[in-house]
Protein backbone atom coordinates (compact mmCIF):
# COMPACT_ATOMS: atom_id res chain seq x y z
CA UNK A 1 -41.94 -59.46 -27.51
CA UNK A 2 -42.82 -56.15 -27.78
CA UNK A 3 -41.29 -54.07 -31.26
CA UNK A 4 -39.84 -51.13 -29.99
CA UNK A 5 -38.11 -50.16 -33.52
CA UNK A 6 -41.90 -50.13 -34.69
CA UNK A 7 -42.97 -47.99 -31.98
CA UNK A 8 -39.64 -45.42 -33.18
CA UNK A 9 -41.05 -44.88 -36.77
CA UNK A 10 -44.35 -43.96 -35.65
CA UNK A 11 -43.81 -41.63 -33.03
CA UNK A 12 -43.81 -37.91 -33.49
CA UNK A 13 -42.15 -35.45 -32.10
CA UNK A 14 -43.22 -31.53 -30.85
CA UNK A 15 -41.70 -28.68 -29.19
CA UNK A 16 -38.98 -28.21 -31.30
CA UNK A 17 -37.43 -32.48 -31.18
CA UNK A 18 -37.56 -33.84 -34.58
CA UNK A 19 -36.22 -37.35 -35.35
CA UNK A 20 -32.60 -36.15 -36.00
CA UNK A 21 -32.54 -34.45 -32.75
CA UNK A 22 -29.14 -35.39 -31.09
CA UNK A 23 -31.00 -36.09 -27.81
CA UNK A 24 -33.91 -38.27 -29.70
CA UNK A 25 -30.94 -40.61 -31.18
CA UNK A 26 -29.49 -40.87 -27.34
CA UNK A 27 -33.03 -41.68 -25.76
CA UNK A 28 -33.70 -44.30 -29.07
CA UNK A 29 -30.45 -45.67 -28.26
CA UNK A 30 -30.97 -45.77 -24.40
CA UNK A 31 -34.60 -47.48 -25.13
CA UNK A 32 -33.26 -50.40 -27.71
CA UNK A 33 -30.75 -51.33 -24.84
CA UNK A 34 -33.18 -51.78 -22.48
CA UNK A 35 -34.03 -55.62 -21.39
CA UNK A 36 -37.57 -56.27 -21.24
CA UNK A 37 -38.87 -55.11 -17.74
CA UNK A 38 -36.89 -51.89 -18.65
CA UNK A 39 -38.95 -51.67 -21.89
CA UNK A 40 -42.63 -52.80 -19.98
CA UNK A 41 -41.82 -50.08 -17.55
CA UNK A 42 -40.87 -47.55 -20.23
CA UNK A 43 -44.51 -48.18 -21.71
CA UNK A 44 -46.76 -48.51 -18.39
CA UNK A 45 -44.95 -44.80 -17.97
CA UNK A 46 -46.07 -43.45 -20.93
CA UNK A 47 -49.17 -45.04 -22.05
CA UNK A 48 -51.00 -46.25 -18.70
CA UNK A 49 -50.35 -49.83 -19.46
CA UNK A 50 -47.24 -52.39 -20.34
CA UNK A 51 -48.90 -54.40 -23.04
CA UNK A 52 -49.03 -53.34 -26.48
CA UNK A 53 -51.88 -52.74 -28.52
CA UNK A 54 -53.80 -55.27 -30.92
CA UNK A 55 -51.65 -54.86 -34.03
CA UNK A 56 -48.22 -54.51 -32.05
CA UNK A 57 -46.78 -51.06 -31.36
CA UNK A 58 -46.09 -49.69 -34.73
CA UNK A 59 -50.09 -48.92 -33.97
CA UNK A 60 -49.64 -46.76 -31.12
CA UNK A 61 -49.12 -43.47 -31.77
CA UNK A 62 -46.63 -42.02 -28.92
CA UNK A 63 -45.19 -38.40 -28.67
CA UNK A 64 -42.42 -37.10 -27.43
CA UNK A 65 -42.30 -33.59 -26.65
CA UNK A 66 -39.54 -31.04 -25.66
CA UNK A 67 -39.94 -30.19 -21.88
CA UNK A 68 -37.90 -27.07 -21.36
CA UNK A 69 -33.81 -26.97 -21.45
CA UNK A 70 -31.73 -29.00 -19.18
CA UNK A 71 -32.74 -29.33 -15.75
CA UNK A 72 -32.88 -31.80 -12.78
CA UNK A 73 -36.80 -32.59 -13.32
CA UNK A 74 -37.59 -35.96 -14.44
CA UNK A 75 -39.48 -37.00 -17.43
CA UNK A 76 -43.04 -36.81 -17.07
CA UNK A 77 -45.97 -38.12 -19.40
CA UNK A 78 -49.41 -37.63 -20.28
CA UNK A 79 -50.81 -40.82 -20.46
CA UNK A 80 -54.38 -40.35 -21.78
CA UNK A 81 -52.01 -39.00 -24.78
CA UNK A 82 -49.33 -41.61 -25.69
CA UNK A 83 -47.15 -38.41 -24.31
CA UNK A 84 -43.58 -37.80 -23.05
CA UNK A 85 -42.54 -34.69 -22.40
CA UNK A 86 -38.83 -34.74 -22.08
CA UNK A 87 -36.50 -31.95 -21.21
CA UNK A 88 -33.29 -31.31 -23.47
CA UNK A 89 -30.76 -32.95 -21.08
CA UNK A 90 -27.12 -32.01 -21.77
CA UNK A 91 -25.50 -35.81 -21.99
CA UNK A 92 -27.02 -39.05 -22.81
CA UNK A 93 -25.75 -40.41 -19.03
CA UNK A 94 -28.22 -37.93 -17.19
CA UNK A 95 -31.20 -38.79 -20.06
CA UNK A 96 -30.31 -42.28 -19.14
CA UNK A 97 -30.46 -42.05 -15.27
CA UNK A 98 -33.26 -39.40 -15.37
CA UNK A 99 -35.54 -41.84 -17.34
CA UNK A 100 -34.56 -44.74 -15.33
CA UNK A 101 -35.70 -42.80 -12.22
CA UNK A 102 -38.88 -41.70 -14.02
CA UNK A 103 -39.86 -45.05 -15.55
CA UNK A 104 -38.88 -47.47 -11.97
CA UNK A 105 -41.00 -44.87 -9.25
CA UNK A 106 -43.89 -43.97 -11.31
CA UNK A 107 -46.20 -46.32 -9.18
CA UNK A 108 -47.39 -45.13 -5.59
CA UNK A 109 -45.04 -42.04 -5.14
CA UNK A 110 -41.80 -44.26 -5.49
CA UNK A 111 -42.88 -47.27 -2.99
CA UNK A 112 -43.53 -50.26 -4.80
C-alpha cells in the first residue's frame, strides 16, 4: 500500500505554492481520494516508476512547482527530479480533470 500522507509531508513546494496554498490543499485532497491505480499512475507520472522507494514514500523527495496561472495545459513533470510543475488552476474540478488527463495518457502519446 503505498503512504501517500507520507509522501505530502515531505514534498516541497517552489514557484510561489507553499503548503497552505489553496490549490495544494485541492490537489492533496484530489490525490488521498484516489483508489490505487489512480495513485500508481499519479507516481509513474511524476517519478518514472509506480513503486515506491525502499523505505516507503516519506523517502522520496517530490516537488511541486507553480507552472504559470490558469490555463488549459496539462500538468507536466520532470521525472529525473521527483517534479510536478502544476499551473494555478482556478477550481479544484479542472485540477481534478486536468491531472486525470495528465496522469491516464502519459504512456505512448495517449495510446495505451
Amino acid at each position: 500500500k503505498l503512504d501517500f500522507e507520507a509522501l505530502e509531508k515531505t514534498t516541497e513546494y517552489d514557484g510561489g505554492y507553499n503548503k497552505d496554498s489553496q490549490i495544494i490543499k485541492d490537489f492533496w485532497e484530489i490525490i488521498h481520494s484516489f483508489g490505487e491505480e489512480q495513485k500508481r499512475l499519479f507516481l509513474q507520472f511524476t517519478t518514472g516508476t509506480d513503486r515506491a522507494p525502499v523505505g516507503g514514500l516519506g523517502k522520496l523527495k517530490m516537488i511541486i512547482a507553480k507552472n504559470g496561472s490558469d490555463s488549459d495545459r496539462l500538468p507536466t513533470s520532470h521525472t529525473c527530479f521527483n517534479a510536478l510543475l502544476l499551473p494555478e488552476y482556478s477550481s479544484k474540478e479542472k485540477l481534478k480533470e486536468r491531472l486525470l488527463k495528465a496522469i491516464t495518457y502519459a504512456k505512448g502519446f495517449g495510446m495505451l
